[in-house]
Protein backbone atom coordinates (compact mmCIF):
# COMPACT_ATOMS: atom_id res chain seq x y z
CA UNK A 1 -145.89 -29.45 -1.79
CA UNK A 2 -148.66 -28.97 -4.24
CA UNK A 3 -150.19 -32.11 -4.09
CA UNK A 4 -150.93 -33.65 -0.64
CA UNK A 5 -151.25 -37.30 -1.92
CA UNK A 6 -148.45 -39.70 -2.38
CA UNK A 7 -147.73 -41.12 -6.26
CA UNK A 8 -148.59 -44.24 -7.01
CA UNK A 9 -144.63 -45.13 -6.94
CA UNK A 10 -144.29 -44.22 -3.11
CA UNK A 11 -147.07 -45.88 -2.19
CA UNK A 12 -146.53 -49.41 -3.69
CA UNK A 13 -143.08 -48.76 -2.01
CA UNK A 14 -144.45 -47.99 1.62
CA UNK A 15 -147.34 -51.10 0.96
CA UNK A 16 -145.04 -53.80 0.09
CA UNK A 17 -142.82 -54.31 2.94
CA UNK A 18 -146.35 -54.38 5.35
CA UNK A 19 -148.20 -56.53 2.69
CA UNK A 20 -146.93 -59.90 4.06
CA UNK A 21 -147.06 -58.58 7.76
CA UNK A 22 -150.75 -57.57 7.14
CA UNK A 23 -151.80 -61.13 5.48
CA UNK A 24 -150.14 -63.10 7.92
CA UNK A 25 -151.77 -61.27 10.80
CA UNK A 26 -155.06 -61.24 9.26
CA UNK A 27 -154.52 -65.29 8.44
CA UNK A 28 -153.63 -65.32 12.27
CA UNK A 29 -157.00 -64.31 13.58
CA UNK A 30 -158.80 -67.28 11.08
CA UNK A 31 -158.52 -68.94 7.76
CA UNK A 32 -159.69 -67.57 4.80
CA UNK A 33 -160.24 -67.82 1.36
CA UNK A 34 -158.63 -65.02 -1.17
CA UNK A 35 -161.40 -62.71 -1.66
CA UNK A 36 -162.67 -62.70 1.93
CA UNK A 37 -159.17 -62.04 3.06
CA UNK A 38 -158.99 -59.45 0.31
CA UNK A 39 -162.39 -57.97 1.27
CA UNK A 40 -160.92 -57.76 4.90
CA UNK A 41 -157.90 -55.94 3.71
CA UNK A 42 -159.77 -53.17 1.94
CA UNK A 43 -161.31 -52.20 5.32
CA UNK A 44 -157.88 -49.92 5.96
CA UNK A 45 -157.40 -47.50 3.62
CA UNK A 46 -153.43 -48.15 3.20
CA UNK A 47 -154.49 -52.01 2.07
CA UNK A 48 -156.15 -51.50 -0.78
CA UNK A 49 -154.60 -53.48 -3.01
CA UNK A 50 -155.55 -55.28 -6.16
CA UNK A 51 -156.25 -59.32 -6.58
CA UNK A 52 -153.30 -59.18 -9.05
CA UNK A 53 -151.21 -58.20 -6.20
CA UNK A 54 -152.49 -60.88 -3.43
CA UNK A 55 -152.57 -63.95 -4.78
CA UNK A 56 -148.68 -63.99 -5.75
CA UNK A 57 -148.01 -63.24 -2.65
CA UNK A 58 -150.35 -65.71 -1.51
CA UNK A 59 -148.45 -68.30 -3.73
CA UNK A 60 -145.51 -67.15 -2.82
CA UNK A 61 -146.12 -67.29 1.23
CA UNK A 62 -147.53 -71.06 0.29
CA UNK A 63 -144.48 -71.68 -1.41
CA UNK A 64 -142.25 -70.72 1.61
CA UNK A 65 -143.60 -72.55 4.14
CA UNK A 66 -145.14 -69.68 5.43
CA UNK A 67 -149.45 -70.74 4.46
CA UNK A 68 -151.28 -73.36 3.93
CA UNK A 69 -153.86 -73.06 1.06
CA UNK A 70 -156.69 -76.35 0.77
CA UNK A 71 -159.73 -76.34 -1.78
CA UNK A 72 -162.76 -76.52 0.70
CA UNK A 73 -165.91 -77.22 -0.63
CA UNK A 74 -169.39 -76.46 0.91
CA UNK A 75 -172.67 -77.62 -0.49
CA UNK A 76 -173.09 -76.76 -4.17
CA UNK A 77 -171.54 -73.81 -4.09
CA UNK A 78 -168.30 -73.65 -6.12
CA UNK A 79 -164.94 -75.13 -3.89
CA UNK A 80 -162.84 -72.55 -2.93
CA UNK A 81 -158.89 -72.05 -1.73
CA UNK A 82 -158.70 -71.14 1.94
CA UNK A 83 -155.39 -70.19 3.04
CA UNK A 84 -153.91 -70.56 7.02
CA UNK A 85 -151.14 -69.54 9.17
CA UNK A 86 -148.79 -72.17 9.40
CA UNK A 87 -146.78 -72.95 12.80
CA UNK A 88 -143.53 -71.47 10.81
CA UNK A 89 -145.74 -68.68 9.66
CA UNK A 90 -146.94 -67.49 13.10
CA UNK A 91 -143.39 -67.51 14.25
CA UNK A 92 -142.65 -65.07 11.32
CA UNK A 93 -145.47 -62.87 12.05
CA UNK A 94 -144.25 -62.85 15.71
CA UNK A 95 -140.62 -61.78 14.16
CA UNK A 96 -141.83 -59.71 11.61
CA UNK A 97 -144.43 -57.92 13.99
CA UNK A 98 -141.14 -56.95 16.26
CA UNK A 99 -139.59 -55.58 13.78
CA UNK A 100 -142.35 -53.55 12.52
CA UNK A 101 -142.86 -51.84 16.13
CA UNK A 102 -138.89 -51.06 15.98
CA UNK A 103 -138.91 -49.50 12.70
CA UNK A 104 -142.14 -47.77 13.71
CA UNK A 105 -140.44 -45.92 16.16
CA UNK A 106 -137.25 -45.14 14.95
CA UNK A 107 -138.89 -43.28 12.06
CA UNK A 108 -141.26 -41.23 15.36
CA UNK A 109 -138.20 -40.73 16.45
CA UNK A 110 -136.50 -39.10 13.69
CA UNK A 111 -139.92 -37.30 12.12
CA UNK A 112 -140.16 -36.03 15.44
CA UNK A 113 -136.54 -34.66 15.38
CA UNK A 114 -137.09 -33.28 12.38
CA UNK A 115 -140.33 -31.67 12.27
């Protein structure tokens, strides 16, 4: 294989299933607003993702049930969103976190049969 790096296609493919795993774990540990929680996703390397890609999901998450988002204001600087794990939403990440450790190693698994 010529070049070592996925395209952008694979990628975005192997990113969006963990996306909503990684922003409910991260919403686990505290409440944040979008670009802190953004900020805090760009510290791994797979997670760099755009803001045009986190707050849909961040709507979307809201939407189900899954986050809370509230407009927090603090002094005079501008309100912002901050968005939290929901009761229903740490029960997903518990699920969702699960199945993530399965799949993990049932791909080992096979990579290691195969390689």
């Amino acid at each position: 294989m010529a070049d070592k790096k996925l395209d952008g296609k694979w990628d975005a493919q192997f990113r969006k299933g963990a996306l909503d795993l990684a922003v409910l774990a991260c919403l686990k540990q505290q409440r944040m607003y979008g670009l802190q929680l953004l900020n805090h996703l760009h510290k791994y390397e797979s997670l760099l993702i755009p803001e045009g890609t986190l707050y849909p999901l961040l709507d979307r998450l809201t939407r189900e049930g899954l986050v809370t988002a509230s407009w927090v204001q603090d002094g005079d600087k501008r309100p912002r969103k901050y968005f939290e794990l929901t009761a229903i939403g740490n029960e997903k990440l518990v699920l969702l976190a699960a199945r993530w450790r399965e799949t993990v190693a049932d791909i080992e698994s096979l990579l290691q049969q195969s390689m």
